[in-house]
Protein backbone atom coordinates (compact mmCIF):
# COMPACT_ATOMS: atom_id res chain seq x y z
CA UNK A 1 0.00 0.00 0.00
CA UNK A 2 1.19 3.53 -1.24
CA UNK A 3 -0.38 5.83 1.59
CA UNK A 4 2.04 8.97 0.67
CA UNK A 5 0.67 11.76 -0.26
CA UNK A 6 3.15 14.73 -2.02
CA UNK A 7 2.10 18.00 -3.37
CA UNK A 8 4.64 19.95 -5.55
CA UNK A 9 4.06 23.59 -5.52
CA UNK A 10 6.24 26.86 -6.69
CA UNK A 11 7.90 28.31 -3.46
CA UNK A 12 9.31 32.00 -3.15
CA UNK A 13 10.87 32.68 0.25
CA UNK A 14 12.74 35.82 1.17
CA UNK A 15 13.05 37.66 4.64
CA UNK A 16 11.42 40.04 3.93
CA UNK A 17 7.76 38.93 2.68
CA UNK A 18 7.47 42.03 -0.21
CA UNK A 19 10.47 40.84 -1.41
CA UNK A 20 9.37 37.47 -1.86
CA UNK A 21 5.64 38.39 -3.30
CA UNK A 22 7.73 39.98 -5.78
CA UNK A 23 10.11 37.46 -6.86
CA UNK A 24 6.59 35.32 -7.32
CA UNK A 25 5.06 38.07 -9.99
CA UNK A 26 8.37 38.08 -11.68
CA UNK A 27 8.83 34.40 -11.75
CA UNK A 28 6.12 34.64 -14.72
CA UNK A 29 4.16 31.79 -13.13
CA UNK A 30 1.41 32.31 -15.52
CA UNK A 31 3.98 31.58 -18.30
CA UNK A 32 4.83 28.62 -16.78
CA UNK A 33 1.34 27.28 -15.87
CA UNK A 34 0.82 27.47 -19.27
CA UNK A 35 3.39 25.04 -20.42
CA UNK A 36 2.18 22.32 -17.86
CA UNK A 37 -0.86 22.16 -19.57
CA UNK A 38 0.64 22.35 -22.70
CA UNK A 39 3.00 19.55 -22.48
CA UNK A 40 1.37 17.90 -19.84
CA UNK A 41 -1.90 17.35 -21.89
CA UNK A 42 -2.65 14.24 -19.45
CA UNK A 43 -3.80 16.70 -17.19
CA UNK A 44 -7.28 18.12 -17.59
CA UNK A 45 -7.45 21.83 -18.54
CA UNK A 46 -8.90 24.06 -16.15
CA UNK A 47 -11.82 25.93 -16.59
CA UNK A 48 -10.56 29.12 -17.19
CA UNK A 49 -7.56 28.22 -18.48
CA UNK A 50 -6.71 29.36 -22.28
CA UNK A 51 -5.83 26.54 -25.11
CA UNK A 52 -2.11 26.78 -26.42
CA UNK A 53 -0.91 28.88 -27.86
CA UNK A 54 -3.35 31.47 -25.66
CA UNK A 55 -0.98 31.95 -22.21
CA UNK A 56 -2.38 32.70 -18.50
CA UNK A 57 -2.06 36.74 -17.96
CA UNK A 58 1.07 37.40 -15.93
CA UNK A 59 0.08 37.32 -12.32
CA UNK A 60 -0.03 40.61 -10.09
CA UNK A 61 0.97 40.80 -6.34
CA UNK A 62 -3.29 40.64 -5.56
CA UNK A 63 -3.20 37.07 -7.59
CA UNK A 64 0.15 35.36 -5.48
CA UNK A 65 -1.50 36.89 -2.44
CA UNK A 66 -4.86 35.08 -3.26
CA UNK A 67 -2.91 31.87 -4.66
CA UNK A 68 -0.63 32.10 -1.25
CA UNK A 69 -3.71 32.36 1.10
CA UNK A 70 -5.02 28.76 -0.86
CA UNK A 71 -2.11 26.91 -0.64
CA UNK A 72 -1.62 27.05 -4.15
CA UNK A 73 2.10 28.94 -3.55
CA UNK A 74 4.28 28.95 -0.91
CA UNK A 75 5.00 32.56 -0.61
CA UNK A 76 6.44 35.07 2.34
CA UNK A 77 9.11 35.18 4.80
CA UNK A 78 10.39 32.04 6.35
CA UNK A 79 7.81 32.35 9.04
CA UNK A 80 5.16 32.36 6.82
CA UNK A 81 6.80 30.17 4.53
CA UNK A 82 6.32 27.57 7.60
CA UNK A 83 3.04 28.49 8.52
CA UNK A 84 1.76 27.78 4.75
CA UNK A 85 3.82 23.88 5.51
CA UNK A 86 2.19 23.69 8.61
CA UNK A 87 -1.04 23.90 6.59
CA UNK A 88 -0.19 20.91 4.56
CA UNK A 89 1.35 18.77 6.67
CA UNK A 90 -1.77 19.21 8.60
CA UNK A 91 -3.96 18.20 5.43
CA UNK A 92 -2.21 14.91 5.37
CA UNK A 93 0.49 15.38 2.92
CA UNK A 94 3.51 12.98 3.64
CA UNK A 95 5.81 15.24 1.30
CA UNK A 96 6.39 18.40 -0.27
CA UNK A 97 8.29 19.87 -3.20
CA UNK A 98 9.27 22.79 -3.83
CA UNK A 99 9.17 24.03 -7.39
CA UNK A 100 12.01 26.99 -7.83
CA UNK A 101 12.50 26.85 -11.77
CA UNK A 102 10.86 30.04 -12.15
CA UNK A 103 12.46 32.64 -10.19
CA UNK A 104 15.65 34.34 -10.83
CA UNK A 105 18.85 32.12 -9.71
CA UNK A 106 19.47 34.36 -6.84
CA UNK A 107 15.69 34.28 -5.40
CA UNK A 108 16.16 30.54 -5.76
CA UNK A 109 19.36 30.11 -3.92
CA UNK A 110 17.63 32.08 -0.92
CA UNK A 111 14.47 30.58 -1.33
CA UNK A 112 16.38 27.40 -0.82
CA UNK A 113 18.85 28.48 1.85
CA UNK A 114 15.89 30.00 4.21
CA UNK A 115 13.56 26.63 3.66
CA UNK A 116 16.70 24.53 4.47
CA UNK A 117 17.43 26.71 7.59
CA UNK A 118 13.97 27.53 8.71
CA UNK A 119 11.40 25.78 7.50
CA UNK A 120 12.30 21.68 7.10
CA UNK A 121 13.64 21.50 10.24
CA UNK A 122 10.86 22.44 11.77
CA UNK A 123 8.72 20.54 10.20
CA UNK A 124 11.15 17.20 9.33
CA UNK A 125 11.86 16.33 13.22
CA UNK A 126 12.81 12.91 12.27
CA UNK A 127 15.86 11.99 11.99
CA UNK A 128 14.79 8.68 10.32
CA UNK A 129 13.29 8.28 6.81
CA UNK A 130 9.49 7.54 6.87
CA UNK A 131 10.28 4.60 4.26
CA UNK A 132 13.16 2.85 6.90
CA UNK A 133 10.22 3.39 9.57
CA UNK A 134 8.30 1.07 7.04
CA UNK A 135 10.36 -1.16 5.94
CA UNK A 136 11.39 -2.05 9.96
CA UNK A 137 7.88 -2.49 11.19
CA UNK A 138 6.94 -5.22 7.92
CA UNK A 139 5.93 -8.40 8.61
CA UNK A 140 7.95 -11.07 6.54
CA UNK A 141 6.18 -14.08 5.68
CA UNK A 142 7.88 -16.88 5.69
C-alpha cells in the first residue's frame, strides 16, 4: 500500500515577505502554468484556463496573495513560509516539493537556503526516513 501523499508547488521565500511576493510576480508563473498544460496534456485543462498557444495573464501581487492564502504557492518570509507547511502537513500530505524553476537564480538560492534553515527543520523532526520506519515495522512471511 502507497499511503504517501506529495504535493509539488512553486515556493518563493525571502526575509522580507514584499520581497518574496515579488520574486513570485516576476517568476512569470502564468507563463509557466501554461506550459504544464501544454506539455502535460494528461492533465485536464482548467476551466478558465486558455488553449495553447493562448498563455495565463502574468500574475499581479493581488493574484500570489490570493494563490498564497489557498495553498496554491508557498510565498512570504520564512515564518510564513512555515506556517503555509504547517497547513499541509496538517492536510495529510507525507511530502512536499518545492518548485524553484521560475524565479531568478538568486531568489532561488535564498528561497532554498531560508527553507533549508527555517522551515524543514521544523517541520522534518525525524531523523529517520518515513520509508526505513516502514520497511522495519513489515511483517515477513515466511
Amino acid at each position: 500500500m502507497n499511503d504517501n501523499i506529495c504535493v509539488t508547488t512553486s515556493a518563493f521565500v525571502a526575509e522580507d515577505a514584499d520581497v518574496a511576493r515579488q520574486s513570485a510576480v516576476d517568476s512569470r508563473l502564468g507563463y509557466f502554468q501554461s506550459h504544464v498544460f501544454r506539455f502535460h496534456d494528461t492533465f485536464p485543462r482548467p476551466e478558465g484556463v486558455p488553449a495553447w498557444p493562448t498563455l495565463i495573464p502574468d500574475y499581479d501581487l493581488a493574484t500570489i496573495d490570493a494563490m498564497t492564502d489557498i495553498g496554491a504557492i508557498i510565498c512570504g518570509n520564512p515564518d510564513q513560509a512555515l506556517e503555509q507547511c504547517q497547513r499541509w502537513a496538517a492536510s495529510g500530505a507525507d511530502q512536499i516539493i518545492f518548485g524553484l524553476s521560475c524565479a531568478a537564480k538568486e531568489d532561488s538560492l535564498e528561497t532554498l537556503r531560508l527553507l533549508g534553515e527555517y522551515v524543514i527543520p521544523k517541520i522534518d523532526t525525524d531523523p529517520v526516513h518515513r520509508t526505513d520506519h516502514m520497511r522495519d515495522s513489515a511483517v515477513v512471511a515466511s
